[in-house]
C-alpha atoms as a PDB file:
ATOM      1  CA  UNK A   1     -38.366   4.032  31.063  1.00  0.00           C
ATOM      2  CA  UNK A   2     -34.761   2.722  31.521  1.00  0.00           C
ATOM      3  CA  UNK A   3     -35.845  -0.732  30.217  1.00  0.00           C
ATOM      4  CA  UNK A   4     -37.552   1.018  27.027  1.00  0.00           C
ATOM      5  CA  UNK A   5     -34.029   2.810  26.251  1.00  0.00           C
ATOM      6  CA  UNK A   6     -31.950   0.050  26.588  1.00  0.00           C
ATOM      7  CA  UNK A   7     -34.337  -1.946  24.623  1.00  0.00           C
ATOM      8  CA  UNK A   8     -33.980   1.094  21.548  1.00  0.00           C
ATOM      9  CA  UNK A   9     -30.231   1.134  21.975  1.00  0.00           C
ATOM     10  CA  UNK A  10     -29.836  -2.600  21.294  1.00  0.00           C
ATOM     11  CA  UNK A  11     -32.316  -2.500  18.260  1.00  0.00           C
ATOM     12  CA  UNK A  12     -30.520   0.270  16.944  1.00  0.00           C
ATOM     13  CA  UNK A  13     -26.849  -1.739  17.116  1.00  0.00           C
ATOM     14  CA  UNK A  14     -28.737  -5.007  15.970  1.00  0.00           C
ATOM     15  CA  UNK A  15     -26.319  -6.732  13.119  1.00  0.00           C
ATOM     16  CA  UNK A  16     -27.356  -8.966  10.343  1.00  0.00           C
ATOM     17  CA  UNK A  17     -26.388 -12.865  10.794  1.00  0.00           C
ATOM     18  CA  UNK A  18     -22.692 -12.015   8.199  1.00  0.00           C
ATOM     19  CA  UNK A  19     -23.281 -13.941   4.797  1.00  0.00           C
ATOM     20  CA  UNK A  20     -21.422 -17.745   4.881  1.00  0.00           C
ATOM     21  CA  UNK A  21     -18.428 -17.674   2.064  1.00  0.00           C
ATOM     22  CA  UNK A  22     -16.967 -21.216   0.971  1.00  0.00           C
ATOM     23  CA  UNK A  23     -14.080 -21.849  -2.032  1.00  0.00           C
ATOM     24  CA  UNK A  24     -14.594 -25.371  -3.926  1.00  0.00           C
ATOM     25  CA  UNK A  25     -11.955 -27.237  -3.341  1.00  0.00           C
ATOM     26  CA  UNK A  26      -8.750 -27.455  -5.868  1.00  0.00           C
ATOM     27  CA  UNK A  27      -7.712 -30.498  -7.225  1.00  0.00           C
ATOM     28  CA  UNK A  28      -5.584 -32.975  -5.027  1.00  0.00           C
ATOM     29  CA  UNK A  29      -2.360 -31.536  -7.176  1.00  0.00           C
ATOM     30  CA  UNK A  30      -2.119 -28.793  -9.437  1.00  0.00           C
ATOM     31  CA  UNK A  31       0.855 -27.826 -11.649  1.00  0.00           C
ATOM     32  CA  UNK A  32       3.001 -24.631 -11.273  1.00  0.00           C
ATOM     33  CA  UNK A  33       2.703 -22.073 -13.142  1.00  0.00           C
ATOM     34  CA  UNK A  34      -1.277 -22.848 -14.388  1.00  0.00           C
ATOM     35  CA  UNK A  35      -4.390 -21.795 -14.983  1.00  0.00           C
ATOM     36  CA  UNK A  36      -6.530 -22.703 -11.844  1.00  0.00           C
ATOM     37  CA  UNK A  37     -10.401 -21.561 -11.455  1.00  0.00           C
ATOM     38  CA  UNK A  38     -12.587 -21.857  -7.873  1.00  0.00           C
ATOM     39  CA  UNK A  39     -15.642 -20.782  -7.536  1.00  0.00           C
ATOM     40  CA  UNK A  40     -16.510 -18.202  -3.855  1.00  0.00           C
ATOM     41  CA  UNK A  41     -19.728 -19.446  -2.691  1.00  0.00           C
ATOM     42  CA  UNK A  42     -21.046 -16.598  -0.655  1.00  0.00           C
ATOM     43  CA  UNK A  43     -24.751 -17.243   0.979  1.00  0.00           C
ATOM     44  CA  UNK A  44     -27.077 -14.393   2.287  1.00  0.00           C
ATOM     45  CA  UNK A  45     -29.191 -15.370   4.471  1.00  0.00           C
ATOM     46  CA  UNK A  46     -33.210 -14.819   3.817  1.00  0.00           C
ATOM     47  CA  UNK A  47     -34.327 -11.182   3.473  1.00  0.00           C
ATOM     48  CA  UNK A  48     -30.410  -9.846   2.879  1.00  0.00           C
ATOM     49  CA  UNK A  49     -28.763  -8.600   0.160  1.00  0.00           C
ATOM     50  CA  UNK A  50     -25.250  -7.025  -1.007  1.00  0.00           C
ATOM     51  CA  UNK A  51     -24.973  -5.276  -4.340  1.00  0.00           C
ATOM     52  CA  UNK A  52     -23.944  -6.720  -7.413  1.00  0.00           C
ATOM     53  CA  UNK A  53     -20.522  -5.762  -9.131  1.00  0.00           C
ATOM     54  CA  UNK A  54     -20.138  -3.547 -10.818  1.00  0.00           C
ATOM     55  CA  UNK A  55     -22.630  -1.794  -8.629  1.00  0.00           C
ATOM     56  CA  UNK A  56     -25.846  -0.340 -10.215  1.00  0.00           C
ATOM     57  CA  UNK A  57     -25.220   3.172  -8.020  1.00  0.00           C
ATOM     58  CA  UNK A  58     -22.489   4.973  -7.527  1.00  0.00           C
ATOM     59  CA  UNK A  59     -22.909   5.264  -3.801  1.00  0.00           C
ATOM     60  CA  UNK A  60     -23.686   1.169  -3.692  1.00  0.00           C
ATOM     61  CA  UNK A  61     -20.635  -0.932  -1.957  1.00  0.00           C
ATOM     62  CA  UNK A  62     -20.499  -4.170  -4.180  1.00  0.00           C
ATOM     63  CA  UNK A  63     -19.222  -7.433  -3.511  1.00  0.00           C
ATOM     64  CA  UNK A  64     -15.962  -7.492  -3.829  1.00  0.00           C
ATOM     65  CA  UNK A  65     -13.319 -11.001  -4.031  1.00  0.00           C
ATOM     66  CA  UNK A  66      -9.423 -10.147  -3.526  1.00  0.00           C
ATOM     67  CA  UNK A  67      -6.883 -12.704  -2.648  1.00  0.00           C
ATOM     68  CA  UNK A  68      -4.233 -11.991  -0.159  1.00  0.00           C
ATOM     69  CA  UNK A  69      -0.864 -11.977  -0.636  1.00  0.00           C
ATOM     70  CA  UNK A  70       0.926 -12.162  -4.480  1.00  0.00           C
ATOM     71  CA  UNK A  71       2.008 -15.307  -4.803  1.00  0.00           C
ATOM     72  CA  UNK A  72      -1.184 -16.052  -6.584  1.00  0.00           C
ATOM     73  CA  UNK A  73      -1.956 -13.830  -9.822  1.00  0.00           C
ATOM     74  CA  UNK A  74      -5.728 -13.013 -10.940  1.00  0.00           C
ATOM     75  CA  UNK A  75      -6.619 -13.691 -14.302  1.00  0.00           C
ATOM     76  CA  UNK A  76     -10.503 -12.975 -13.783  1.00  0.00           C
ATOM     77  CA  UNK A  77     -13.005 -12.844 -11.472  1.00  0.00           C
ATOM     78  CA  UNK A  78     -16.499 -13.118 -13.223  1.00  0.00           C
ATOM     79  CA  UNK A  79     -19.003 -11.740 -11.120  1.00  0.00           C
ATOM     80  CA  UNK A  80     -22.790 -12.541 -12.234  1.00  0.00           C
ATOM     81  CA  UNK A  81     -25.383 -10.291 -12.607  1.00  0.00           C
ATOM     82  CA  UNK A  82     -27.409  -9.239  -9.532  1.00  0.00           C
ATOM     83  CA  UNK A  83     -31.447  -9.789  -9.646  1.00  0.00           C
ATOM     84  CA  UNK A  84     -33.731  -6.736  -9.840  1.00  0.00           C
ATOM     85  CA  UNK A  85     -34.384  -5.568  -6.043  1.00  0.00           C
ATOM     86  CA  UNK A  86     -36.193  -2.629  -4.695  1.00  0.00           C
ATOM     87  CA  UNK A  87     -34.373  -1.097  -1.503  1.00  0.00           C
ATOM     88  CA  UNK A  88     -36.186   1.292   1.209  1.00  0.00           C
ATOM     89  CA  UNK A  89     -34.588   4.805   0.786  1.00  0.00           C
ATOM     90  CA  UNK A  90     -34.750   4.551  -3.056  1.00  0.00           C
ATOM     91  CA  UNK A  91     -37.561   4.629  -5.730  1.00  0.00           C
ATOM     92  CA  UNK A  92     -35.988   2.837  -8.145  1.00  0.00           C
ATOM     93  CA  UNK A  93     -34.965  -0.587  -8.060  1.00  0.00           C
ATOM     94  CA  UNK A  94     -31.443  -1.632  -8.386  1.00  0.00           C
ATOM     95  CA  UNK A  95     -29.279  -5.342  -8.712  1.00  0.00           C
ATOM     96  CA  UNK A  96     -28.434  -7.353  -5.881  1.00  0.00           C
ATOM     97  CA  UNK A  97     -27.030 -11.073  -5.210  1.00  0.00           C
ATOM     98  CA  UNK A  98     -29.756 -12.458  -2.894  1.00  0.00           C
ATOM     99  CA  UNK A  99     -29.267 -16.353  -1.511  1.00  0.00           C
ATOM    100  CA  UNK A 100     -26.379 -18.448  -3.069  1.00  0.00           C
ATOM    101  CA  UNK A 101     -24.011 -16.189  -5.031  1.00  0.00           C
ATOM    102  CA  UNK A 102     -21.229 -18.364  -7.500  1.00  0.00           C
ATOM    103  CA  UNK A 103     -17.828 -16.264  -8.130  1.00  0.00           C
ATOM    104  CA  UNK A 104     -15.862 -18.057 -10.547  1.00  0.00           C
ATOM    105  CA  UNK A 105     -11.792 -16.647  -9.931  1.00  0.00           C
ATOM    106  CA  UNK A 106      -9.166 -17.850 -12.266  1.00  0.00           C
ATOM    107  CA  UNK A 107      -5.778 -17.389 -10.729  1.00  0.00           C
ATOM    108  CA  UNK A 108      -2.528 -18.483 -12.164  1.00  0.00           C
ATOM    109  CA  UNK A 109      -0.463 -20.787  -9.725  1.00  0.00           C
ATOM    110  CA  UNK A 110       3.043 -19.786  -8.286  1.00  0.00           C
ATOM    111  CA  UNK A 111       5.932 -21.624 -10.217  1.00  0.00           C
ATOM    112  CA  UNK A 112       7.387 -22.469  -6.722  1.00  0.00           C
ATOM    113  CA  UNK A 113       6.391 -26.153  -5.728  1.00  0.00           C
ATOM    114  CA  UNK A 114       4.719 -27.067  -2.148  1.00  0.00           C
ATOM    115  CA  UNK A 115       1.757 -26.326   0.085  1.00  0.00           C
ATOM    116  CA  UNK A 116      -0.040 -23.130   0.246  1.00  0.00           C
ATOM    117  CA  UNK A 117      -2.824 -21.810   1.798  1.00  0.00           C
ATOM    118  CA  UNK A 118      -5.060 -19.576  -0.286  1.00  0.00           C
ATOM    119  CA  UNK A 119      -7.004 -16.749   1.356  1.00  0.00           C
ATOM    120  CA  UNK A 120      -9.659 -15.346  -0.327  1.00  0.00           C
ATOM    121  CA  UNK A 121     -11.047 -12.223   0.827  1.00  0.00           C
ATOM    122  CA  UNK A 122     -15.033 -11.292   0.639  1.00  0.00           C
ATOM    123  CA  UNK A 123     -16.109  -7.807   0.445  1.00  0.00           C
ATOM    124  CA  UNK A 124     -19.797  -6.866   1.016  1.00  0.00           C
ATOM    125  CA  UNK A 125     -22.260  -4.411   2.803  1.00  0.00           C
ATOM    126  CA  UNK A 126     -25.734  -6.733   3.350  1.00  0.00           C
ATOM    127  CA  UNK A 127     -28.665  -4.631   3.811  1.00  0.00           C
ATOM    128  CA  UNK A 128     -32.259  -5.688   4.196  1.00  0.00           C
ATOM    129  CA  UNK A 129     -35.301  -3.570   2.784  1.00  0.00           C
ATOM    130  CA  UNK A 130     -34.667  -0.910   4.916  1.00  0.00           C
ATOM    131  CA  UNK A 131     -31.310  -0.760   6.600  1.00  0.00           C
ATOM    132  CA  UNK A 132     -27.778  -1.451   5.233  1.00  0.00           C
ATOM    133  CA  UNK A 133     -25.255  -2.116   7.435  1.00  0.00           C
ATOM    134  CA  UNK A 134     -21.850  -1.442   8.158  1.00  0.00           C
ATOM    135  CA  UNK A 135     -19.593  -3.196   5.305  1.00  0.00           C
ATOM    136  CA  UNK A 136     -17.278  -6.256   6.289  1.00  0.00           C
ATOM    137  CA  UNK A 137     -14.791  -9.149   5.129  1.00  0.00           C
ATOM    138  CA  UNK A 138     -14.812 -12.140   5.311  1.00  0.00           C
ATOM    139  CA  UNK A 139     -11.664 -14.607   4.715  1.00  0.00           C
ATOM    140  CA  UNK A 140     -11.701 -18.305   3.406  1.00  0.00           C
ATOM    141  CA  UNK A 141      -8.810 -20.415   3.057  1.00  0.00           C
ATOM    142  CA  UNK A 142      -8.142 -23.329   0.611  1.00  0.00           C
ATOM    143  CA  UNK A 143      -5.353 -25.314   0.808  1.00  0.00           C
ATOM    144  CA  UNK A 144      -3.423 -25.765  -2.757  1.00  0.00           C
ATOM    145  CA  UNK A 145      -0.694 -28.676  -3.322  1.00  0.00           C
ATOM    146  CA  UNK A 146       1.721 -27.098  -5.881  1.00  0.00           C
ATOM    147  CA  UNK A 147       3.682 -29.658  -7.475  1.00  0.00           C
ATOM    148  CA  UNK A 148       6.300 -29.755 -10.859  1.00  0.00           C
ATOM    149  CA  UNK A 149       3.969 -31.497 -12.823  1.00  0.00           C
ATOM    150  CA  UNK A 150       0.539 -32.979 -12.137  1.00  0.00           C
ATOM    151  CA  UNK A 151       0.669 -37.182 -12.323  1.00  0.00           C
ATOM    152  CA  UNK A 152      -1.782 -38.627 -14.426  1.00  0.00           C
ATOM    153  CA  UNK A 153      -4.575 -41.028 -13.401  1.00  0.00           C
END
């Protein structure tokens, strides 16, 4: 009887495996005060989803990309369209990113020269056909090499 609770309890605070976010890399050298545009990678794994943004429901949580801190400006982030997905809890179907997401973010580049470290921030609630679980973030960082003026090859 004990073993049968415990077993319950641990189903019922089971967690999804969290989605895996990457940024392509910048180039080696990029000028101050430009246009720059990576791309988040974020990866579900198989059988999860998050909800497309804008979301298709009001009560959906969406991805979400922010970056921290405001030395970088956003220009645009161009989220994609979700696929058609059917959800338990809801007759009708709705728009999700399922496996390998692209986020193209065009930022424009601090006008002070030097190193930085971008951090890009992830938003998402993954659910599975029947559960959705609690939201989360996720952080990636990039390194960016802010110089005067780019050299040419």
């Amino acid at each position: 009887m004990i073993l049968l609770a415990i077993f319950a309890a641990s189903i019922g605070s089971a967690q999804a495996p969290a989605p895996a976010v990457t940024v392509s890399a910048p180039p080696k050298q990029v000028a101050a005060g430009s246009k720059l545009t990576l791309t988040v990678i974020l990866t579900f794994a198989e059988g999860f989803h998050g909800y497309q943004n804008p979301p298709a429901q009001e009560y959906e949580i969406p991805v979400s990309v922010k970056i921290d801190g405001k030395e970088f400006k956003v220009v645009k982030i161009a989220y994609p369209a979700g696929v058609e997905a059917k959800v338990g809890g809801s007759d009708k179907p709705t728009k999700a990113y399922e496996g390998v997401v692209k986020i193209p973010i065009t930022l424009i580049v601090p006008t002070k020269v030097g190193g930085r470290n971008l951090k890009v921030i992830v938003g998402y609630q993954q659910c599975d056909e029947s559960t959705c679980f609690p939201p989360g973030d996720i952080v990636a960082t990039v390194k960016v090499n802010v110089v005067k003026k780019v050299a040419k090859a």
